[in-house]
N, C-alpha and C. Protein backbone atom coordinates (compact mmCIF):
# COMPACT_ATOMS: atom_id res chain seq x y z
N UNK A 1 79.92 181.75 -143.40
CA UNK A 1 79.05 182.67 -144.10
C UNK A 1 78.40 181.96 -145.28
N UNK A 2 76.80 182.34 -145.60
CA UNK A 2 76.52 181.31 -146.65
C UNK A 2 76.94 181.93 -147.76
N UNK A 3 77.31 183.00 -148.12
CA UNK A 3 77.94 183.62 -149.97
C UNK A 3 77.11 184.98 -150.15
N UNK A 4 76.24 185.57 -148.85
CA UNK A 4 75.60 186.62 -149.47
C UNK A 4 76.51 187.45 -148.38
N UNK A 5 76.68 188.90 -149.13
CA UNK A 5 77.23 189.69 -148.29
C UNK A 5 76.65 190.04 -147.27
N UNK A 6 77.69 190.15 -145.76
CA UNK A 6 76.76 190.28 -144.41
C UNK A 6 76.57 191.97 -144.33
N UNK A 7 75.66 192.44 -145.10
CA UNK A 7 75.45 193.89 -144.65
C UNK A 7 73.84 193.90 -144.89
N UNK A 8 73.34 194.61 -143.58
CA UNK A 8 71.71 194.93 -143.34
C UNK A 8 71.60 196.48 -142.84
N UNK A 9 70.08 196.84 -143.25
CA UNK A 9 69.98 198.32 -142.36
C UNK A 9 68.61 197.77 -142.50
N UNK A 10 68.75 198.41 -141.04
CA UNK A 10 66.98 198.30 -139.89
C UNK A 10 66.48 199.54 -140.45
N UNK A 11 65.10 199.76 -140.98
CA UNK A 11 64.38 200.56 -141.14
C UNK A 11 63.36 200.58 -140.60
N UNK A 12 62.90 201.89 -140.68
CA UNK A 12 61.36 201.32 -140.14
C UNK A 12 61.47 202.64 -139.13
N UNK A 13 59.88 202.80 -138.30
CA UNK A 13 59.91 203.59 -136.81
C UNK A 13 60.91 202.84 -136.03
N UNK A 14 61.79 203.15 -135.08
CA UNK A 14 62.82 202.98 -134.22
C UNK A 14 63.62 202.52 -134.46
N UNK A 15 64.44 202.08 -135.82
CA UNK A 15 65.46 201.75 -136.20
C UNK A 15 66.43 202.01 -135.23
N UNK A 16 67.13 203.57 -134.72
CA UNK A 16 68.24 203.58 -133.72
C UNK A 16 68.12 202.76 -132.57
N UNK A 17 66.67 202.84 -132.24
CA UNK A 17 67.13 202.28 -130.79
C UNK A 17 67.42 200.72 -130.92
N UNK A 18 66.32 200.12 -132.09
CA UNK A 18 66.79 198.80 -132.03
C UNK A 18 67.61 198.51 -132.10
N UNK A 19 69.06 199.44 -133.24
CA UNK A 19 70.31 199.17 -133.46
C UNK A 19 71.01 199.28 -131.59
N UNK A 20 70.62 200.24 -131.36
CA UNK A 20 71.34 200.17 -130.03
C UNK A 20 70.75 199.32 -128.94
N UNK A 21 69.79 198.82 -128.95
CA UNK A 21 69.76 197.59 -128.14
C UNK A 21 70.16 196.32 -128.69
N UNK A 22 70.70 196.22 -130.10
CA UNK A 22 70.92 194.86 -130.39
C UNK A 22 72.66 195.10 -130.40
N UNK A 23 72.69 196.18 -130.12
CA UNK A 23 74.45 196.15 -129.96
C UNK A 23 74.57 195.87 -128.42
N UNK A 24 74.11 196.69 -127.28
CA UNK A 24 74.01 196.46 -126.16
C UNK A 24 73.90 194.55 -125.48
N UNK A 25 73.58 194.19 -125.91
CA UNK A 25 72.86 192.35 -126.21
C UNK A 25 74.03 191.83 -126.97
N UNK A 26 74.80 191.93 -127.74
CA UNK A 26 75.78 191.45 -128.29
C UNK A 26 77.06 191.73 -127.17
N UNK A 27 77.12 192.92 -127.16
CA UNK A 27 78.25 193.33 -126.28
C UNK A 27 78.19 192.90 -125.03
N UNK A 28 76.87 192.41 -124.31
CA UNK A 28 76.92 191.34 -123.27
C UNK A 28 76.78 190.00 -122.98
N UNK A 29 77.11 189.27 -124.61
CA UNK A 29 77.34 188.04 -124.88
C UNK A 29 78.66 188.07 -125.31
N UNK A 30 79.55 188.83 -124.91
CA UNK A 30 80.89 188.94 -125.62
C UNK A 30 80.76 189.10 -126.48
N UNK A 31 80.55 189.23 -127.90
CA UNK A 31 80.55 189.93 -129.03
C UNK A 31 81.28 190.97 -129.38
N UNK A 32 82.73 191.01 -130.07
CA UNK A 32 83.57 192.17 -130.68
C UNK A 32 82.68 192.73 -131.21
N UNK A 33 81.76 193.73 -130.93
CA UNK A 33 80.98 194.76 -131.51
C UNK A 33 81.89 195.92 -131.84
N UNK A 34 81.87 196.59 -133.02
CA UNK A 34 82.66 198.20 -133.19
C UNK A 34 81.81 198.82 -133.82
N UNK A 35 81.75 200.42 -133.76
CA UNK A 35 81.35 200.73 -134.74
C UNK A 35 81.14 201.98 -134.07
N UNK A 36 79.53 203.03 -134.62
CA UNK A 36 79.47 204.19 -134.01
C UNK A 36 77.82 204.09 -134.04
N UNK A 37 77.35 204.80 -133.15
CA UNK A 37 75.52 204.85 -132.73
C UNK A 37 75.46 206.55 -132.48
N UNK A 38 74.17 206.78 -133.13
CA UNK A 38 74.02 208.10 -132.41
C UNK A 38 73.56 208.62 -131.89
N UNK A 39 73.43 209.60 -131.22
CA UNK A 39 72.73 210.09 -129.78
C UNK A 39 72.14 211.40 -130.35
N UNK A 40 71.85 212.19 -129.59
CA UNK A 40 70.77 213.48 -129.91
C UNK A 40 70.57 214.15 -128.65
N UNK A 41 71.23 214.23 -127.78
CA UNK A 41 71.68 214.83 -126.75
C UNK A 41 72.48 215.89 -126.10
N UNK A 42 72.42 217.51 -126.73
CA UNK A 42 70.85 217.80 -126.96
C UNK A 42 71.41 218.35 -128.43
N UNK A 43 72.69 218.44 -128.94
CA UNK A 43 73.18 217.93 -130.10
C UNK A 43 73.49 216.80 -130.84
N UNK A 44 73.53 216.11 -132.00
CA UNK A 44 73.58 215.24 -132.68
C UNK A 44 75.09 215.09 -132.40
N UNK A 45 75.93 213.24 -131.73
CA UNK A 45 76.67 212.83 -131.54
C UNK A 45 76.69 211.56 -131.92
N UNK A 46 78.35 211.37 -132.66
CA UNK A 46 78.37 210.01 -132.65
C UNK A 46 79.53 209.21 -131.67
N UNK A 47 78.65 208.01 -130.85
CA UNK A 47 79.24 207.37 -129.96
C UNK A 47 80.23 206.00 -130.66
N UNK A 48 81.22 206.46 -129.92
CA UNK A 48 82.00 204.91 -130.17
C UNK A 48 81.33 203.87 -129.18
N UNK A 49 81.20 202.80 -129.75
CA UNK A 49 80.57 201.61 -128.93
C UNK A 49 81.49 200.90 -128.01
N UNK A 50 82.67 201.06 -128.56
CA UNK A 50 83.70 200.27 -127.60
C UNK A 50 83.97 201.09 -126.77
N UNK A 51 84.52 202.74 -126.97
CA UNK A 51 85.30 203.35 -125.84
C UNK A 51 84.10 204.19 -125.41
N UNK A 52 83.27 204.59 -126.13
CA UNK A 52 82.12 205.89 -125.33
C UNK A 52 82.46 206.99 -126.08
N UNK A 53 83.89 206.89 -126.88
CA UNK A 53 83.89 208.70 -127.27
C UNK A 53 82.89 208.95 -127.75
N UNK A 54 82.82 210.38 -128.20
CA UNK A 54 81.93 210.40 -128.49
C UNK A 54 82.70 211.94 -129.33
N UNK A 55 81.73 212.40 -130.74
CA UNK A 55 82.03 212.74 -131.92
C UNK A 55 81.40 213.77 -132.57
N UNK A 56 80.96 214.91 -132.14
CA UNK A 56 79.89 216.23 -132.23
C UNK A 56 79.88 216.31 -134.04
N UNK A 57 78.75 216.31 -134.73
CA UNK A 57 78.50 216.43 -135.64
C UNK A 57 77.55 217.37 -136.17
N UNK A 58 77.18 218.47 -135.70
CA UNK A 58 76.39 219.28 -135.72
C UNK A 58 77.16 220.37 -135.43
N UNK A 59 77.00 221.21 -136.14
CA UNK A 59 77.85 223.05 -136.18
C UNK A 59 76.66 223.62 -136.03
N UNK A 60 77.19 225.06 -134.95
CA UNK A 60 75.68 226.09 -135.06
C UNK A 60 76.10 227.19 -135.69
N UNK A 61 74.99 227.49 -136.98
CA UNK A 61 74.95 227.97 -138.00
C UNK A 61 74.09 229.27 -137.35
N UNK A 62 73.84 229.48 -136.51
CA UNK A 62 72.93 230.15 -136.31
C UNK A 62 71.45 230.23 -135.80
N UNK A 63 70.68 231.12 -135.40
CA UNK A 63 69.30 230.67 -135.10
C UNK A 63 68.55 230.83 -136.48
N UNK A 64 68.48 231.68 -137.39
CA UNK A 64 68.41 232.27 -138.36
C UNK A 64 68.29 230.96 -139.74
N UNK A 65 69.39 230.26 -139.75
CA UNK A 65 70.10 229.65 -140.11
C UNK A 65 68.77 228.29 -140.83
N UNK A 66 68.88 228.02 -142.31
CA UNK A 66 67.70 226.79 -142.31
C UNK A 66 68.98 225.95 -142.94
N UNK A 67 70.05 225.82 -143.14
CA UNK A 67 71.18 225.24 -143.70
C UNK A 67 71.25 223.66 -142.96
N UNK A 68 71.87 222.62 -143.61
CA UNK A 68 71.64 221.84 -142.70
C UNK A 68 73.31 221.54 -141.76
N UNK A 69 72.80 221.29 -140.23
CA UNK A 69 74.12 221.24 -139.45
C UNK A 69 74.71 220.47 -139.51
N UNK A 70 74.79 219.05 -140.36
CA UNK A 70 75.94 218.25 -140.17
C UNK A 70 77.03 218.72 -139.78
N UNK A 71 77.91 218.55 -139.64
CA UNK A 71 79.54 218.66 -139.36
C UNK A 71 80.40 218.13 -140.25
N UNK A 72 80.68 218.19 -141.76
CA UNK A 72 81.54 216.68 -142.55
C UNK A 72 83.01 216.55 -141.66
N UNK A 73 83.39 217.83 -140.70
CA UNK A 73 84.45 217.50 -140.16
C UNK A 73 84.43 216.55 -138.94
N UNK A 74 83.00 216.27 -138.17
CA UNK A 74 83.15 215.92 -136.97
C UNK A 74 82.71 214.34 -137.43
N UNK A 75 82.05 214.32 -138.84
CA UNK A 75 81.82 212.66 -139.51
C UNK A 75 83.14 212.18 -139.83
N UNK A 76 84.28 213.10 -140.37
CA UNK A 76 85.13 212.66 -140.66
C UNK A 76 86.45 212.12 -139.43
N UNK A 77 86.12 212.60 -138.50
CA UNK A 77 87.17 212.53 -137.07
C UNK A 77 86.48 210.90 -136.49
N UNK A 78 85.42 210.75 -136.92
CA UNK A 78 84.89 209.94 -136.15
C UNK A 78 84.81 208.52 -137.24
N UNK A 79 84.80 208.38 -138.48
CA UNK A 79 85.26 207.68 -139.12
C UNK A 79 86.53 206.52 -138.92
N UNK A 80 87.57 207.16 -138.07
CA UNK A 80 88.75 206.37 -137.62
C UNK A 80 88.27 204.89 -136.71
N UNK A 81 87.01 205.24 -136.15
CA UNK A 81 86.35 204.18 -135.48
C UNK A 81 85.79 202.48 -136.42
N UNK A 82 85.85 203.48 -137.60
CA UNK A 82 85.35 202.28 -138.73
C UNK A 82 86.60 201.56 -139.22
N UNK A 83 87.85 202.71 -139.58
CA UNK A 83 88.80 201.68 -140.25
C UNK A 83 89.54 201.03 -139.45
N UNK A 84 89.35 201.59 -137.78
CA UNK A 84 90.01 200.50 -136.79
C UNK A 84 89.07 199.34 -136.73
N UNK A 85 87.76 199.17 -137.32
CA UNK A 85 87.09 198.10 -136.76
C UNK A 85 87.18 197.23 -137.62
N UNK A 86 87.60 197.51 -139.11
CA UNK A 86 88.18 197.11 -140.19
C UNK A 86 89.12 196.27 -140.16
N UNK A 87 90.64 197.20 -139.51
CA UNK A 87 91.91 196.20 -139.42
C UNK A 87 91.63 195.50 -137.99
N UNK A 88 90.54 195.72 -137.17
CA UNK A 88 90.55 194.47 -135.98
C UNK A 88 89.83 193.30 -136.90
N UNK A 89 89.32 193.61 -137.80
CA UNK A 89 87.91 192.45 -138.23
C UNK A 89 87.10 192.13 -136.97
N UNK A 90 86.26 193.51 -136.58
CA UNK A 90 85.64 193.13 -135.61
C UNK A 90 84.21 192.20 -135.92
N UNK A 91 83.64 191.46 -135.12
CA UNK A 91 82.34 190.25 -135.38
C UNK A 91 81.44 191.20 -136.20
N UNK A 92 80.85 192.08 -135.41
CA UNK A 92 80.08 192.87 -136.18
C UNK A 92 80.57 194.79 -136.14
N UNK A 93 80.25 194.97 -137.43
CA UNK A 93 80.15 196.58 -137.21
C UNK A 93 79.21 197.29 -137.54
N UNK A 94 78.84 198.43 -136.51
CA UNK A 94 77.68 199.18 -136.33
C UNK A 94 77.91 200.63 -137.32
N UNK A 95 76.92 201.06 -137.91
CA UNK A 95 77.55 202.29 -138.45
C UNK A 95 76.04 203.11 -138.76
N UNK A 96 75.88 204.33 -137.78
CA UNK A 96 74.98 205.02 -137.49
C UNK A 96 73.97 205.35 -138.32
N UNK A 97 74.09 205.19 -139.61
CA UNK A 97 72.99 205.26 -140.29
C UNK A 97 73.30 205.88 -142.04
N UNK A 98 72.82 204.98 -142.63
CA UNK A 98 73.09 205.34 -144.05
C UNK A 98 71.91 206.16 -144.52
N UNK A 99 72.81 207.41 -145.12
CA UNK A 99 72.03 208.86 -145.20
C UNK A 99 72.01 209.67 -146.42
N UNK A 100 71.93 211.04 -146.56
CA UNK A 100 71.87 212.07 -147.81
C UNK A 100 73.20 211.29 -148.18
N UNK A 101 74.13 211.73 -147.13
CA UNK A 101 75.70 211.72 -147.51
C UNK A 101 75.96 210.50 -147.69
N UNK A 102 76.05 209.16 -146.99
CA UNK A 102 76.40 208.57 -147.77
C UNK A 102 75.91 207.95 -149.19
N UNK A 103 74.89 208.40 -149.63
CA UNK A 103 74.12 208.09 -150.68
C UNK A 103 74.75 208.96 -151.86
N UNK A 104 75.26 209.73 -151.53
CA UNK A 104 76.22 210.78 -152.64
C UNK A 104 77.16 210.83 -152.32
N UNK A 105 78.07 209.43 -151.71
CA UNK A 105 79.50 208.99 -151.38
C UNK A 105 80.20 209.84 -151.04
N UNK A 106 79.90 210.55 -149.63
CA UNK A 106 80.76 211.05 -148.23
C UNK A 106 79.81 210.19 -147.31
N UNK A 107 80.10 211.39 -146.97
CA UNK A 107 79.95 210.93 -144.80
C UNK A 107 81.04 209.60 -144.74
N UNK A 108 80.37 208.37 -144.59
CA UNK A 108 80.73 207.28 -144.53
C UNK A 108 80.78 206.22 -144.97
N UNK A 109 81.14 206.61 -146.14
CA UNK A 109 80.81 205.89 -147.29
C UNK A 109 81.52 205.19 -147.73
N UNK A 110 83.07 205.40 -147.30
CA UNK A 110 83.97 204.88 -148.08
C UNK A 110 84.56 203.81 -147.16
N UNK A 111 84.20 204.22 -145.70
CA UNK A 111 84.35 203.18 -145.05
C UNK A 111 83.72 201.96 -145.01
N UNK A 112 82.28 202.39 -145.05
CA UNK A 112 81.38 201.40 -145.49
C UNK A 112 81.79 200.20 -146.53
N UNK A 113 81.97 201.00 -147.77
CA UNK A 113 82.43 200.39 -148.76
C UNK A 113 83.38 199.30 -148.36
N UNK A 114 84.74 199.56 -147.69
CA UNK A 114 86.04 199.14 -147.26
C UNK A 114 85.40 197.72 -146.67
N UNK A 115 84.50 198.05 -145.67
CA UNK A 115 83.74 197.10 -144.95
C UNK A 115 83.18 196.04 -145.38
N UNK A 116 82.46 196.41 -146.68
CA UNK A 116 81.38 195.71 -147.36
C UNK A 116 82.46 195.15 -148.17
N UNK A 117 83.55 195.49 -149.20
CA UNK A 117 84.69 194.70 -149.74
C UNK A 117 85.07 193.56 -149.10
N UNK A 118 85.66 193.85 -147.65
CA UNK A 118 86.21 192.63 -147.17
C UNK A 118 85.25 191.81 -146.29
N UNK A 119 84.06 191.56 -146.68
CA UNK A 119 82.76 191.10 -145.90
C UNK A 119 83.06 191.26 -144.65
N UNK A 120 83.29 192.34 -143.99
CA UNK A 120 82.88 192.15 -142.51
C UNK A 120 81.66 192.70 -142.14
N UNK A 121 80.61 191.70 -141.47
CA UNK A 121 79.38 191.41 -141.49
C UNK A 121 79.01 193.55 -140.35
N UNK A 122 78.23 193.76 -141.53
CA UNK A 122 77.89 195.75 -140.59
C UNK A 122 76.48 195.92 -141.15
N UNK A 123 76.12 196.29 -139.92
CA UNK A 123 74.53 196.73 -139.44
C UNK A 123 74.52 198.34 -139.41
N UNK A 124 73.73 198.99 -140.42
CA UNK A 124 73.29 200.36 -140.06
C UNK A 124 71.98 200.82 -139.90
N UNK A 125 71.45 201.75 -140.39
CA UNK A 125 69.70 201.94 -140.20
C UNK A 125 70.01 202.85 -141.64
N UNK A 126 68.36 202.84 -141.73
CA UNK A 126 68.48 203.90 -143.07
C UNK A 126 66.64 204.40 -143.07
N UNK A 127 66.51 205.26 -143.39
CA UNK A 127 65.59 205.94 -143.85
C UNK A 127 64.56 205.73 -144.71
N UNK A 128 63.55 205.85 -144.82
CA UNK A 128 62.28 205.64 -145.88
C UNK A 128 62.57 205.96 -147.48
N UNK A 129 63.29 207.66 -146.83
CA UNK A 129 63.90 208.02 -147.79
C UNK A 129 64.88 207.75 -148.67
N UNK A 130 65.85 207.05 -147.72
CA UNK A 130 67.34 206.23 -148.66
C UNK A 130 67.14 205.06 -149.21
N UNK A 131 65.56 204.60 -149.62
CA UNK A 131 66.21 202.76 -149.15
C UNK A 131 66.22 202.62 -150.41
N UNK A 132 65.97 203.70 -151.75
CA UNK A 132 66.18 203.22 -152.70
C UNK A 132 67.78 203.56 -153.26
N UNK A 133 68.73 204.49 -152.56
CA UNK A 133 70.15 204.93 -152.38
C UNK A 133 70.53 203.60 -151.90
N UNK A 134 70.50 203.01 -150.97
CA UNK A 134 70.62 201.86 -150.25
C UNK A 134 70.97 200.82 -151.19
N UNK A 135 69.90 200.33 -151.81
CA UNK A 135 70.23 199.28 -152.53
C UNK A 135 70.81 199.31 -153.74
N UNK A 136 71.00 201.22 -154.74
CA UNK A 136 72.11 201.10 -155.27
C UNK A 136 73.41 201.25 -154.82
N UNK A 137 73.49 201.37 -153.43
CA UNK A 137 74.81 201.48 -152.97
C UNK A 137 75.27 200.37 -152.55
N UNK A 138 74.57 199.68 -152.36
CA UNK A 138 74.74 198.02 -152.15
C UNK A 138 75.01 197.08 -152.94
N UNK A 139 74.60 197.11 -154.00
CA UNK A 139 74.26 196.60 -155.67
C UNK A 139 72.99 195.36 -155.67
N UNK A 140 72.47 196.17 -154.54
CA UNK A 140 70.87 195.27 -154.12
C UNK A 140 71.15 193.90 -153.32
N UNK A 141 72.89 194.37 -152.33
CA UNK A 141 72.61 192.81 -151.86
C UNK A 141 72.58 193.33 -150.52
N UNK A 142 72.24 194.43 -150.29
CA UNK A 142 72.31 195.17 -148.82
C UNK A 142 70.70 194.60 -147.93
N UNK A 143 70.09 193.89 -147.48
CA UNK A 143 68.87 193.87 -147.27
C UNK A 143 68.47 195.04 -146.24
N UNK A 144 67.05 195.22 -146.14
CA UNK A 144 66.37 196.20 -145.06
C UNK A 144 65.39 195.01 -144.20
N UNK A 145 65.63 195.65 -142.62
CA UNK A 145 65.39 194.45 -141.58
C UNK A 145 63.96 195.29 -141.20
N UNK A 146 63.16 195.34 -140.75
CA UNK A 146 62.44 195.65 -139.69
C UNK A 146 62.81 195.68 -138.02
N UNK A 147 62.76 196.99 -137.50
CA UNK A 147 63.13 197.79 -136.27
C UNK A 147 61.86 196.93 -135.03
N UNK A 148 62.75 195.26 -135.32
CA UNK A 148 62.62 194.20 -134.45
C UNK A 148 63.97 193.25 -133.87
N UNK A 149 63.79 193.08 -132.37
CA UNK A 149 65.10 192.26 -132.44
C UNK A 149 64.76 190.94 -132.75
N UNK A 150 63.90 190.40 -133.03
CA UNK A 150 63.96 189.29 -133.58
C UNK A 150 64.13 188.77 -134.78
N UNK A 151 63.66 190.18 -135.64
CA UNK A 151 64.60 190.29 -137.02
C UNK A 151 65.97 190.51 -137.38
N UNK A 152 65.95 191.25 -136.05
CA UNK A 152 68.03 191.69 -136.34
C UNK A 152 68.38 190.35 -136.24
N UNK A 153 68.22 189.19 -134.89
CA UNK A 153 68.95 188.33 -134.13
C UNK A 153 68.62 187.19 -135.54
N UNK A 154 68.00 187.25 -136.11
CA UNK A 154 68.29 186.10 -137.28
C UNK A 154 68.74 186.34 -138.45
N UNK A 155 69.25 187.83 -138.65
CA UNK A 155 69.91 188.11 -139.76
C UNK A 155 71.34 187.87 -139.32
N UNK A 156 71.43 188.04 -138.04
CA UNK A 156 72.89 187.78 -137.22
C UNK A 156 73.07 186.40 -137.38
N UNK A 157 72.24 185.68 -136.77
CA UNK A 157 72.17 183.80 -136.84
C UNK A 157 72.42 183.56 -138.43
N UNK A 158 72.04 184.36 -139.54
CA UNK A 158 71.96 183.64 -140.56
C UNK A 158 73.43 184.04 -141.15
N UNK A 159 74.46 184.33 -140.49
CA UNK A 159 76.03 184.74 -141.49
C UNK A 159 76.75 183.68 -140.90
């Protein structure tokens, strides 16, 4: 590693998918990939990358309802995916996207953190909106990639 901490988030139009095709591409170069991706099918889920579970994060509030559906219980069940990827020290870890919540330290935040402490090199996506949460949650050493794999694959080459 050259001394900068290995943590990036892809921004930009298509951030998820790029994250999930540059995990897909790792995971078929052998690559200990862990982490969680999320889906939208036809509720908001988060997938484990290694096993497939998968992690319902969306409650229905109603039709009525303008509240927003996260789930903090179904972020929190699904979290266990991070601190196992933690004590494996997996190569890389994926983590669905840095958001409201973790920007006001829930959702996944603390795992993150855990992550980012013991440099194990983790890729998330983030928002237009977060990227200035981002880099105080980072302490500005978090960089933002562009939703390219040729940008991911040399931020990877460069740890």
């Amino acid at each position: 590693m050259n001394g900068v901490l290995p943590i990036a988030a892809i921004g930009g139009e298509g951030a998820s998918q790029a994250l999930e095709a540059f995990v897909a591409e790792l995971a078929a170069q052998g690559v200990q990939v862990r982490g969680l991706i999320q889906r939208h099918h036809p509720d908001m889920h988060l997938v484990d990358v290694e096993s497939g579970q998968t992690y319902a994060i969306t409650q229905d509030l109603g039709a009525e309802s303008e509240s927003c559906r996260l789930d903090p219980s179904g972020i929190a069940e699904a979290s266990v995916v991070l601190r196992r990827a933690l004590a494996e020290r997996a190569a890389l870890v994926v983590v669905n996207r840095f958001g409201k919540l973790e920007a006001a330290g829930g959702g996944l935040s603390a795992e993150m953190l855990a992550l980012m402490a013991e440099c194990v090199p983790m890729l998330t996506t983030v928002g237009a909106d977060q990227l200035e949460s981002w880099a105080t949650f980072t302490g500005g050493a978090g960089l933002v990639l562009p939703a390219d794999q040729q940008s991911i694959r040399q931020w990877w080459n460069s740890l």
